[in-house]
PDB file of N, CA and C in Angstrom:
ATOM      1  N   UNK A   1       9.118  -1.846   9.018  1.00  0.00           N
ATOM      2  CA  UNK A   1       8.190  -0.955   8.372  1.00  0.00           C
ATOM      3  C   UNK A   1       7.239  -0.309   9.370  1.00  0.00           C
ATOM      4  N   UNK A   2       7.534  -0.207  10.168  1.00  0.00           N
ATOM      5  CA  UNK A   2       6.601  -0.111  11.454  1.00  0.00           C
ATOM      6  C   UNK A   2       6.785   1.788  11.740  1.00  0.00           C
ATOM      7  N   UNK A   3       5.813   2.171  12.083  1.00  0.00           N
ATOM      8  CA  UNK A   3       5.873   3.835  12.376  1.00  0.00           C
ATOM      9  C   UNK A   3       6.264   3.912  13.825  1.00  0.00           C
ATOM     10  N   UNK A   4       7.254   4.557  14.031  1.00  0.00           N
ATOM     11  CA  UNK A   4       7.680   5.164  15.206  1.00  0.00           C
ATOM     12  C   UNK A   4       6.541   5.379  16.195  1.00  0.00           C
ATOM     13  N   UNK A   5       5.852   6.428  15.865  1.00  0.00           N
ATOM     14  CA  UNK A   5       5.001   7.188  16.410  1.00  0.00           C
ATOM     15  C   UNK A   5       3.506   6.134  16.641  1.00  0.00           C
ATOM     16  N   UNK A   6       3.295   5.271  16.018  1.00  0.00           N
ATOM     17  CA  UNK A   6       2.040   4.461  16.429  1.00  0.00           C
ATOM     18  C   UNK A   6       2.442   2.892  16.697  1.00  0.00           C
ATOM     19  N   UNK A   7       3.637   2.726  16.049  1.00  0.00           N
ATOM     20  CA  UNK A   7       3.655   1.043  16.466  1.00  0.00           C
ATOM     21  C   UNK A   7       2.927   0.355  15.174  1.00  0.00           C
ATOM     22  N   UNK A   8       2.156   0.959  14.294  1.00  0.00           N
ATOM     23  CA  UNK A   8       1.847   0.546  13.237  1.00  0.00           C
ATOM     24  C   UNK A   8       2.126   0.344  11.596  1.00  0.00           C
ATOM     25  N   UNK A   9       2.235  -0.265  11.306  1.00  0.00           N
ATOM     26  CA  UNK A   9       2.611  -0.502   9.516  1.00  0.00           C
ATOM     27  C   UNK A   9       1.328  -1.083   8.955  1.00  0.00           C
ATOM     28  N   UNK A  10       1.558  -0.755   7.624  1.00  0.00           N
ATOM     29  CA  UNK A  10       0.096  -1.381   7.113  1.00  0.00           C
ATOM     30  C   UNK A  10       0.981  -2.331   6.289  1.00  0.00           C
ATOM     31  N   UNK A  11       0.462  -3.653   6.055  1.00  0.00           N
ATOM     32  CA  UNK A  11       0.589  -4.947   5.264  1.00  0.00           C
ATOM     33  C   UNK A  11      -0.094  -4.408   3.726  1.00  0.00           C
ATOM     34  N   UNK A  12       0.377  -5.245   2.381  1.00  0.00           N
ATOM     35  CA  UNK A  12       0.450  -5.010   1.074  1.00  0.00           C
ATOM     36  C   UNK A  12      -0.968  -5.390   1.279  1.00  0.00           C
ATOM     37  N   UNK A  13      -1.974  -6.653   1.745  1.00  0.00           N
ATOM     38  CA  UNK A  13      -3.167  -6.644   1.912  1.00  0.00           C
ATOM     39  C   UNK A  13      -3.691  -5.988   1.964  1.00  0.00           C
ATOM     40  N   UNK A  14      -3.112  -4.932   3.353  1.00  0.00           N
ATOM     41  CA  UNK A  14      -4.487  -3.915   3.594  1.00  0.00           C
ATOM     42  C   UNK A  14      -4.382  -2.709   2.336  1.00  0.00           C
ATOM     43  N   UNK A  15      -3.614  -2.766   2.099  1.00  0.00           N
ATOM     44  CA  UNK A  15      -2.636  -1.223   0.983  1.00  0.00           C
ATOM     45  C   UNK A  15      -3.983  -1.788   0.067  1.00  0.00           C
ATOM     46  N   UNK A  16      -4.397  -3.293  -0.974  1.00  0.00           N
ATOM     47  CA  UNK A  16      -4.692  -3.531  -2.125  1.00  0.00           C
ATOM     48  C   UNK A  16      -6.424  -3.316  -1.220  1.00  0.00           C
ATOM     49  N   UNK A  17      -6.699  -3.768  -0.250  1.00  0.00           N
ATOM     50  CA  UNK A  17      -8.341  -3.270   0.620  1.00  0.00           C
ATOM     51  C   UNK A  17      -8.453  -1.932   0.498  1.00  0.00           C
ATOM     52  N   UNK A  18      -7.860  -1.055   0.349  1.00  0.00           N
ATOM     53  CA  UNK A  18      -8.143   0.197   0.613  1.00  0.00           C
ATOM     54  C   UNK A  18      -7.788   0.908  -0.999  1.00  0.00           C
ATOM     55  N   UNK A  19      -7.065   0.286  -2.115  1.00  0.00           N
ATOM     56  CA  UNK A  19      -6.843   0.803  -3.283  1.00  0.00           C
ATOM     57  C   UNK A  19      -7.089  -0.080  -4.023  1.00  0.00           C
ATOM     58  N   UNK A  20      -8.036  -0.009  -4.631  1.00  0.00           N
ATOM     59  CA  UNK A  20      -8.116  -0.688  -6.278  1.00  0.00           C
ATOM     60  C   UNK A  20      -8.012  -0.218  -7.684  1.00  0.00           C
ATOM     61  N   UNK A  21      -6.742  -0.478  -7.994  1.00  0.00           N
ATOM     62  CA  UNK A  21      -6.678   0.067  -9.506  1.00  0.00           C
ATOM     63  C   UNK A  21      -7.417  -0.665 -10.729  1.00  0.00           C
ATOM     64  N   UNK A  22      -8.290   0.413 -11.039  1.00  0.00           N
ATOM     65  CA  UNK A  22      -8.602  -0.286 -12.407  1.00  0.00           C
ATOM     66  C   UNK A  22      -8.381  -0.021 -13.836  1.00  0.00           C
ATOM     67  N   UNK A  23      -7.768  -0.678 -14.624  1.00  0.00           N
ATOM     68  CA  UNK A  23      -7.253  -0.432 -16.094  1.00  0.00           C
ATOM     69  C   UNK A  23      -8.144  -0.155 -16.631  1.00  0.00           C
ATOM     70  N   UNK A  24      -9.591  -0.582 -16.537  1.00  0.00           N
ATOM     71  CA  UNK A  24     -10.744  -0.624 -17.479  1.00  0.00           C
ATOM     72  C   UNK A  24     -11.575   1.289 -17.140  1.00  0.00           C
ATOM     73  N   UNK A  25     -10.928   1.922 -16.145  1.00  0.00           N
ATOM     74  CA  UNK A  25     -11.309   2.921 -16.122  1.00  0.00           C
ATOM     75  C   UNK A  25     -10.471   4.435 -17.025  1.00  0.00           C
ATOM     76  N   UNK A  26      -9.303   3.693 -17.770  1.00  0.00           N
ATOM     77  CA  UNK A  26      -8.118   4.707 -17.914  1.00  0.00           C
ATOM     78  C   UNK A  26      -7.421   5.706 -17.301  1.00  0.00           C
ATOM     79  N   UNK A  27      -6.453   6.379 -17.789  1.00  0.00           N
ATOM     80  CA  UNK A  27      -6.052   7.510 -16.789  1.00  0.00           C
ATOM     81  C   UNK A  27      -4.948   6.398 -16.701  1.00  0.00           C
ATOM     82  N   UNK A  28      -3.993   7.112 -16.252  1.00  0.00           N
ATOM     83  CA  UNK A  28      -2.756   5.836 -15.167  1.00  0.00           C
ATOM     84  C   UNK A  28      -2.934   5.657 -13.576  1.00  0.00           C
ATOM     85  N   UNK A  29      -2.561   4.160 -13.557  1.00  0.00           N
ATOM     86  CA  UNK A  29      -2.818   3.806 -12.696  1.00  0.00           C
ATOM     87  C   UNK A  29      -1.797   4.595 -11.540  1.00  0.00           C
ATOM     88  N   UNK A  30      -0.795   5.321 -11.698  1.00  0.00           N
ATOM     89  CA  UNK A  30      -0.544   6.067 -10.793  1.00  0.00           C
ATOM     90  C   UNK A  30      -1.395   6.535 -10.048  1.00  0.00           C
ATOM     91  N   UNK A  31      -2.092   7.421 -11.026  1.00  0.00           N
ATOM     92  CA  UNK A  31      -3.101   8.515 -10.734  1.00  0.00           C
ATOM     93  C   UNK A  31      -3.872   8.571  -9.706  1.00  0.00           C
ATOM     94  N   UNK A  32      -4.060   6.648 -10.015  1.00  0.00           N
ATOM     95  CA  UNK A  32      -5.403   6.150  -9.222  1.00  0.00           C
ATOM     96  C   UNK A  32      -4.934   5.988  -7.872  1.00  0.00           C
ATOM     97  N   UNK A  33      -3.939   5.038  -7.947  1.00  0.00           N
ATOM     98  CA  UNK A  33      -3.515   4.607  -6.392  1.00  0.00           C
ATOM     99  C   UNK A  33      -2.968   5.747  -5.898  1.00  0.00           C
ATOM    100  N   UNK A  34      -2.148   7.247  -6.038  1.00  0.00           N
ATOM    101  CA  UNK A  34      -2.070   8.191  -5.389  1.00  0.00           C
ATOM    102  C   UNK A  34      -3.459   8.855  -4.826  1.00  0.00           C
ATOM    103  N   UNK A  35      -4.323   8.641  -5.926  1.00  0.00           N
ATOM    104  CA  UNK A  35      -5.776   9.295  -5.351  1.00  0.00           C
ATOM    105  C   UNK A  35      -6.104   8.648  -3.855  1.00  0.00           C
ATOM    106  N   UNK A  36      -6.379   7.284  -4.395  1.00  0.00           N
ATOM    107  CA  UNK A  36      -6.597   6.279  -3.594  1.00  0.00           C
ATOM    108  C   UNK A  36      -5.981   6.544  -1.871  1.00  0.00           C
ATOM    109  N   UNK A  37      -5.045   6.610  -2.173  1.00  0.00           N
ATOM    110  CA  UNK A  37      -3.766   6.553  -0.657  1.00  0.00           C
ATOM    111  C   UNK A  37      -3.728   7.873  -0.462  1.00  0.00           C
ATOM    112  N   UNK A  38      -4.064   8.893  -0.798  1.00  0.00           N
ATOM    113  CA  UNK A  38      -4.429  10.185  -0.542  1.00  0.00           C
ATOM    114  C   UNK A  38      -5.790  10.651   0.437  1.00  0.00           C
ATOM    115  N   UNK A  39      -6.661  10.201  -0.171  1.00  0.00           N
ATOM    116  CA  UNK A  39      -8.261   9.801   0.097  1.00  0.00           C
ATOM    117  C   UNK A  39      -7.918   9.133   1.811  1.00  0.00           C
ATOM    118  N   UNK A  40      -7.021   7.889   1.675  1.00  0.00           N
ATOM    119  CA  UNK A  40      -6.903   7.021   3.032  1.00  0.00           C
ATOM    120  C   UNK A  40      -6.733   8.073   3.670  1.00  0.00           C
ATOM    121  N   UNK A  41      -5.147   8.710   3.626  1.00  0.00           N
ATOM    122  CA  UNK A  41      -4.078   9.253   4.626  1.00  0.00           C
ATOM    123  C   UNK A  41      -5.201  10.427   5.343  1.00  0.00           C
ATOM    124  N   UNK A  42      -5.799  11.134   3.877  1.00  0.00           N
ATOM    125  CA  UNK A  42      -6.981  12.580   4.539  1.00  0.00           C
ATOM    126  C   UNK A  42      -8.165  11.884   5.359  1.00  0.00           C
ATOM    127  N   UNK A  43      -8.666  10.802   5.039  1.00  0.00           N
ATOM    128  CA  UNK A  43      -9.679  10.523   6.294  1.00  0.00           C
ATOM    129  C   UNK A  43      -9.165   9.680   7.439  1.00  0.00           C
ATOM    130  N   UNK A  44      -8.160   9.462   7.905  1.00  0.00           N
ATOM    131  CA  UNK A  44      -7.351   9.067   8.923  1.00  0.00           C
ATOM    132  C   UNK A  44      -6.884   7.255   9.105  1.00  0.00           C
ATOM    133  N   UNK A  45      -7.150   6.847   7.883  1.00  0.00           N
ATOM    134  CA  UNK A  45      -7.443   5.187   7.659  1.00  0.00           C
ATOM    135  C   UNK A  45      -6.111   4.742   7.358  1.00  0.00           C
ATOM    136  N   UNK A  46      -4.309   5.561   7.445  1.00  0.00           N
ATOM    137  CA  UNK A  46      -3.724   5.158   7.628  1.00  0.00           C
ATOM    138  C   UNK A  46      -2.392   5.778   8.460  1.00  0.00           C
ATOM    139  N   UNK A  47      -2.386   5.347   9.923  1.00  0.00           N
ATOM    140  CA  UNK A  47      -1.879   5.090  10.604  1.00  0.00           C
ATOM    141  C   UNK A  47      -0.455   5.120  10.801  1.00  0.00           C
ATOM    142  N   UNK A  48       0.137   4.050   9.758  1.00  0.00           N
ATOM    143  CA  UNK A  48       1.326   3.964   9.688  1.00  0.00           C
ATOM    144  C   UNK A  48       2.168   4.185   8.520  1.00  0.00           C
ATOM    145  N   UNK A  49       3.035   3.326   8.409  1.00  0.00           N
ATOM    146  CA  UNK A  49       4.024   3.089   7.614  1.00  0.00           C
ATOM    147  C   UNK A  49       3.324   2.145   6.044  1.00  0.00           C
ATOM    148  N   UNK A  50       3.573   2.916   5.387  1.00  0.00           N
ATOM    149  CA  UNK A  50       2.804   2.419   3.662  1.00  0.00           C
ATOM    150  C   UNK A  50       3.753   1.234   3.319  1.00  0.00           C
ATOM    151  N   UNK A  51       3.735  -0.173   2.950  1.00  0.00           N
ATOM    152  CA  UNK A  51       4.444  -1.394   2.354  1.00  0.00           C
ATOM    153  C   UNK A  51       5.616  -0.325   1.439  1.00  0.00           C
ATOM    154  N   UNK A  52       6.894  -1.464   1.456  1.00  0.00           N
ATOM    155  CA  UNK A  52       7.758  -0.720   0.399  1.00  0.00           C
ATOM    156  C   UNK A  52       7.032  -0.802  -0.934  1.00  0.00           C
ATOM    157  N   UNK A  53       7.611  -0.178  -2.376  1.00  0.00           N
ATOM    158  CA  UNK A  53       7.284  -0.196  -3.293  1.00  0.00           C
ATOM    159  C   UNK A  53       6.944  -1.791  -3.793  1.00  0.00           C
ATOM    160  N   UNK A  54       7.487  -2.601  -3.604  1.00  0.00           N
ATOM    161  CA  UNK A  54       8.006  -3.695  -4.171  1.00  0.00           C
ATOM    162  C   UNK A  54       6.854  -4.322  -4.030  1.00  0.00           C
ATOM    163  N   UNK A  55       6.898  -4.357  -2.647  1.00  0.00           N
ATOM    164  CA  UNK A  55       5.264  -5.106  -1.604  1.00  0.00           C
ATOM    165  C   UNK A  55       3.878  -4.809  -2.237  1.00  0.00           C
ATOM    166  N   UNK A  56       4.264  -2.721  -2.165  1.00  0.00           N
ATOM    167  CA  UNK A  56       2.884  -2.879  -2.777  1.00  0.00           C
ATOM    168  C   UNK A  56       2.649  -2.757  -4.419  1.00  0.00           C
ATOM    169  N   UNK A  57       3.253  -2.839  -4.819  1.00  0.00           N
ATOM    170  CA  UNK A  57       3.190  -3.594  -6.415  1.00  0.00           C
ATOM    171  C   UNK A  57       2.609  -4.621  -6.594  1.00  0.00           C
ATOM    172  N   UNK A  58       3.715  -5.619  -5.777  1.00  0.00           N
ATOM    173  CA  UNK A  58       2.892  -6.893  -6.308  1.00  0.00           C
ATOM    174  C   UNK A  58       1.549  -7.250  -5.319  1.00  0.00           C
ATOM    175  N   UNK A  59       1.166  -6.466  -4.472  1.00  0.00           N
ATOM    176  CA  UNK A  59      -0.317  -6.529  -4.404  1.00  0.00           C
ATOM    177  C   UNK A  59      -1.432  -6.258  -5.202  1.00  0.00           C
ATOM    178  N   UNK A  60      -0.923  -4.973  -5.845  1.00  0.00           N
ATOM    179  CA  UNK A  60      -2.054  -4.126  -6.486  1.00  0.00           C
ATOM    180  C   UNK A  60      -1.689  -4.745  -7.754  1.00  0.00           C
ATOM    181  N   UNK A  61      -0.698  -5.619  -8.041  1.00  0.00           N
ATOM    182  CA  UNK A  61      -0.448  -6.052  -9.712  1.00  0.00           C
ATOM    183  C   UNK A  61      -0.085  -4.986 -10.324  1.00  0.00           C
ATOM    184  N   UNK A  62       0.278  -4.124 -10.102  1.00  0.00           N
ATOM    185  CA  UNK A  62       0.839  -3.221 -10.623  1.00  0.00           C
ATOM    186  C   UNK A  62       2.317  -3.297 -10.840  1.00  0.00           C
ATOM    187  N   UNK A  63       3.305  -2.596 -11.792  1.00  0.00           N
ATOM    188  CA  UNK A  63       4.686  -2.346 -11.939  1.00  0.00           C
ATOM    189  C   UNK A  63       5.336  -1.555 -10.340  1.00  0.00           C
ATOM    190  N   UNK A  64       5.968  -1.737 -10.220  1.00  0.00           N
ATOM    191  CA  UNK A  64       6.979  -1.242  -9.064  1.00  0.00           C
ATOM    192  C   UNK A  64       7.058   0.207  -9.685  1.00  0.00           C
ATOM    193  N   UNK A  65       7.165   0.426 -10.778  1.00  0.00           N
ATOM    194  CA  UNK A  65       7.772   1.788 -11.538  1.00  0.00           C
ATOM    195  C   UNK A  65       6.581   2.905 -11.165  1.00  0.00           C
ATOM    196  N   UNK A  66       5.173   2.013 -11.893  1.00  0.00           N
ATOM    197  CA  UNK A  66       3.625   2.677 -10.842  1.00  0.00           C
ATOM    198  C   UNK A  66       3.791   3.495  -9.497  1.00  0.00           C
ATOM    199  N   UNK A  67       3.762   2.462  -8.298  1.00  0.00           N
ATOM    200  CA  UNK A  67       3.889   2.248  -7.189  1.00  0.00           C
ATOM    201  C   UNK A  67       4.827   3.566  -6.873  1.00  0.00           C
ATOM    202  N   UNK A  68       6.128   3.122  -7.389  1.00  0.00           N
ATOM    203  CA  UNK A  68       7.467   4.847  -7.162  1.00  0.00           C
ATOM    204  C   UNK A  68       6.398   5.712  -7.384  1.00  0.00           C
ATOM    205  N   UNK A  69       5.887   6.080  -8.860  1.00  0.00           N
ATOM    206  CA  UNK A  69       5.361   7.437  -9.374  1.00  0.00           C
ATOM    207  C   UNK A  69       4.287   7.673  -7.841  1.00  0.00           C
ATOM    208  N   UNK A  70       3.212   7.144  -7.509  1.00  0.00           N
ATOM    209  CA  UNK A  70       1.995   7.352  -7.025  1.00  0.00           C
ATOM    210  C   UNK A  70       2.789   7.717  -5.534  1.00  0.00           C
ATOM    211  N   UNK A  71       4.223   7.161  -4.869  1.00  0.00           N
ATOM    212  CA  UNK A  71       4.244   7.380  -3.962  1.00  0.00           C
ATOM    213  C   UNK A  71       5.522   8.688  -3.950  1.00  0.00           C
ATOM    214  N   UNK A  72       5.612   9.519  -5.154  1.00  0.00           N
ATOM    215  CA  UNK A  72       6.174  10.443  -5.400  1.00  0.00           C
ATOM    216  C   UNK A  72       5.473  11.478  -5.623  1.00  0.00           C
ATOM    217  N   UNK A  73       4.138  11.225  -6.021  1.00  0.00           N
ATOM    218  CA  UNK A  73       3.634  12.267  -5.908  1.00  0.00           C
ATOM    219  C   UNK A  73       3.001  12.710  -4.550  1.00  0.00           C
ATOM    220  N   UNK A  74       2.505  11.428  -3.679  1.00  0.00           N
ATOM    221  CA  UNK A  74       2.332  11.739  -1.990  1.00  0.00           C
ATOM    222  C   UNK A  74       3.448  12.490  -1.518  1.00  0.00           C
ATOM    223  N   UNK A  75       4.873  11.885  -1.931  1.00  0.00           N
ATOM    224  CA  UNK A  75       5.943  12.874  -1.206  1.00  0.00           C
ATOM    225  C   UNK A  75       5.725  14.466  -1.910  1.00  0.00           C
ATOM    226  N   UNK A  76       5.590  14.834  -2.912  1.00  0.00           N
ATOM    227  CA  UNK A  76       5.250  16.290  -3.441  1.00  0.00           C
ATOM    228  C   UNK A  76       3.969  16.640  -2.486  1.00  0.00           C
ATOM    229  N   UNK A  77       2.560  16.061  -2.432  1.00  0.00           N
ATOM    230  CA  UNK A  77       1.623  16.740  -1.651  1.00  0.00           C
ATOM    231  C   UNK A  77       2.012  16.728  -0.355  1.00  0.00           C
ATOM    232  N   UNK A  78       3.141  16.094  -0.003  1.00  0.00           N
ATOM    233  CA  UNK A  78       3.240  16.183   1.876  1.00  0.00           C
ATOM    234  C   UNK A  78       2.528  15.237   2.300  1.00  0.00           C
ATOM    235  N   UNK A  79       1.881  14.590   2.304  1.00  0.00           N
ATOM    236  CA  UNK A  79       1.320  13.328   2.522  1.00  0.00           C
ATOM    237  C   UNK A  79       2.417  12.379   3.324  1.00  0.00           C
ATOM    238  N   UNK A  80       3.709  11.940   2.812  1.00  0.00           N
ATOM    239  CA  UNK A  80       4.314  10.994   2.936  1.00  0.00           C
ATOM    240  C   UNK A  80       5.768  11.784   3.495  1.00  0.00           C
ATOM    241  N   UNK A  81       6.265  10.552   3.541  1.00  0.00           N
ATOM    242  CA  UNK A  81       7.961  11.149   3.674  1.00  0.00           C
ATOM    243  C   UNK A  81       8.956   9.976   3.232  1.00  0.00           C
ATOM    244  N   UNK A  82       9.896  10.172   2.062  1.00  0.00           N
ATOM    245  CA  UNK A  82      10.324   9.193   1.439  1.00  0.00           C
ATOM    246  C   UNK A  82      11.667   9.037   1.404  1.00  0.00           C
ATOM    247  N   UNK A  83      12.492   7.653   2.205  1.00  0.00           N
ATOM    248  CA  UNK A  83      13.733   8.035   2.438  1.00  0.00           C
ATOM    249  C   UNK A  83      14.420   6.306   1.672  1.00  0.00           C
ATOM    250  N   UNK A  84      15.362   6.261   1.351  1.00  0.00           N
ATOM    251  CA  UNK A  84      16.178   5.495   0.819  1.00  0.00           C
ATOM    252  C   UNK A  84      16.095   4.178   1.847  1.00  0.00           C
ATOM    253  N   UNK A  85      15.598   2.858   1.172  1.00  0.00           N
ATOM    254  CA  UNK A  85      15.467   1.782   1.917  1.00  0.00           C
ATOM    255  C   UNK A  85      14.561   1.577   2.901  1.00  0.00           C
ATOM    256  N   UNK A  86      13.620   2.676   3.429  1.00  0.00           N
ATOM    257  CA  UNK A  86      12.740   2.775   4.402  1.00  0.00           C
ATOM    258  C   UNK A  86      10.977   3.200   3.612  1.00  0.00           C
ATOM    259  N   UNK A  87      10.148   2.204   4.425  1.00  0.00           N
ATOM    260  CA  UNK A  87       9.053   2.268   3.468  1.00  0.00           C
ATOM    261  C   UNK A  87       8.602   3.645   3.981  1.00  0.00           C
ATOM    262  N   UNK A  88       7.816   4.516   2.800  1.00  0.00           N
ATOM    263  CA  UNK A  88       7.195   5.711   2.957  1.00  0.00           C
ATOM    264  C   UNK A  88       6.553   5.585   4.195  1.00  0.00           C
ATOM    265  N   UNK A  89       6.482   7.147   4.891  1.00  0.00           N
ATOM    266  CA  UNK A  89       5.709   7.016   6.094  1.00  0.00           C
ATOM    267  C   UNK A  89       4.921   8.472   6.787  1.00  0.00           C
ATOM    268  N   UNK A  90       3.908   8.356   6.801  1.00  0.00           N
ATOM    269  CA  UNK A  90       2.797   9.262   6.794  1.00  0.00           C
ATOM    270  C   UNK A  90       3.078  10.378   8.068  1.00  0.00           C
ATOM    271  N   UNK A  91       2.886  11.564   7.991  1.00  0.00           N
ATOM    272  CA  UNK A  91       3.820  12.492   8.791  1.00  0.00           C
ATOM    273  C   UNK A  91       2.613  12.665   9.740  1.00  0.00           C
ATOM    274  N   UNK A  92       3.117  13.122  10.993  1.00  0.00           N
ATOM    275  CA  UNK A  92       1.853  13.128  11.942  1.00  0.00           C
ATOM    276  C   UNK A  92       1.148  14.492  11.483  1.00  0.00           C
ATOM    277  N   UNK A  93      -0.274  14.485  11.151  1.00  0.00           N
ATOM    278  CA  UNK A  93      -0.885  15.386  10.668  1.00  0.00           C
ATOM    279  C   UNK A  93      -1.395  15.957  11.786  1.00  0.00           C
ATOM    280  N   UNK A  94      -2.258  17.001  11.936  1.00  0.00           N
ATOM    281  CA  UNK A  94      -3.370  17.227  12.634  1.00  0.00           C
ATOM    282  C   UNK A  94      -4.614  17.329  12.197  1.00  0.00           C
ATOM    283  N   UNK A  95      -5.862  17.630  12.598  1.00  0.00           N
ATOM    284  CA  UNK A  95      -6.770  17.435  12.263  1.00  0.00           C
ATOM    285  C   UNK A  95      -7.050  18.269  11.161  1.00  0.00           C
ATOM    286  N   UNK A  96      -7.236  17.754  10.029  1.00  0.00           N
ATOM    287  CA  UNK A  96      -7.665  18.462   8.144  1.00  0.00           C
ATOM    288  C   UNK A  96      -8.508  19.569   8.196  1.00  0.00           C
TER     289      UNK A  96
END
C-alpha cells in the first residue's frame, strides 16, 4: 500500500484520526468521510496511499459499501486514483 512517489501509506488508524463519521449528525456517512479525506488530501495531510476499502471500514465502523462510495467520489473529484486490488492513491498535486 505504500506510494511510489513518497515511500508512504497511511494505516486504517491514521485514516479513522483524521475522519470521524458521525451518524448522530445525518447526511450519509459517505458524504462525510469523502468530505473528510478531501479536506486531508487539499491541506497536504495525506501523503500517501489511502488503506484498502476493507481496512478502512472496519476502522471507521463503517460498511465497506460506505468506504467504495466516499472513495468514488474522490476518484470523480481527481483527488485519488482507483485501480483494481491496489489501495486508492493520491496523485501528485501541486500547490492548491
Amino acid at each position: 500500500m505504500k506510494d511510489p512517489l513518497s515511500g508512504k501509506s497511511m494505516e486504517p488508524v491514521e485514516l479513522a484520526a483524521l475522519v470521524r463519521p458521525d451518524r448522530g449528525l445525518g447526511g450519509p456517512l459517505a458524504i462525510q468521510i469523502y468530505r473528510g479525506l478531501l479536506d486531508a488530501i487539499r491541506a497536504g495531510e495525506l501523503a500517501g496511499s489511502l488503506p484498502s476499502s476493507r481496512a478502512a471500514a472496519a476502522a471507521l465502523a463503517v460498511s465497506r459499501n460506505t468506504v467504495l462510495s466516499a472513495y468514488k467520489l474522490l476518484r470523480a473529484e481527481g483527488a485519488v486514483t482507483i485501480r483494481a486490488m491496489v489501495a486508492p492513491a493520491r496523485p501528485s498535486l501541486g500547490p492548491a
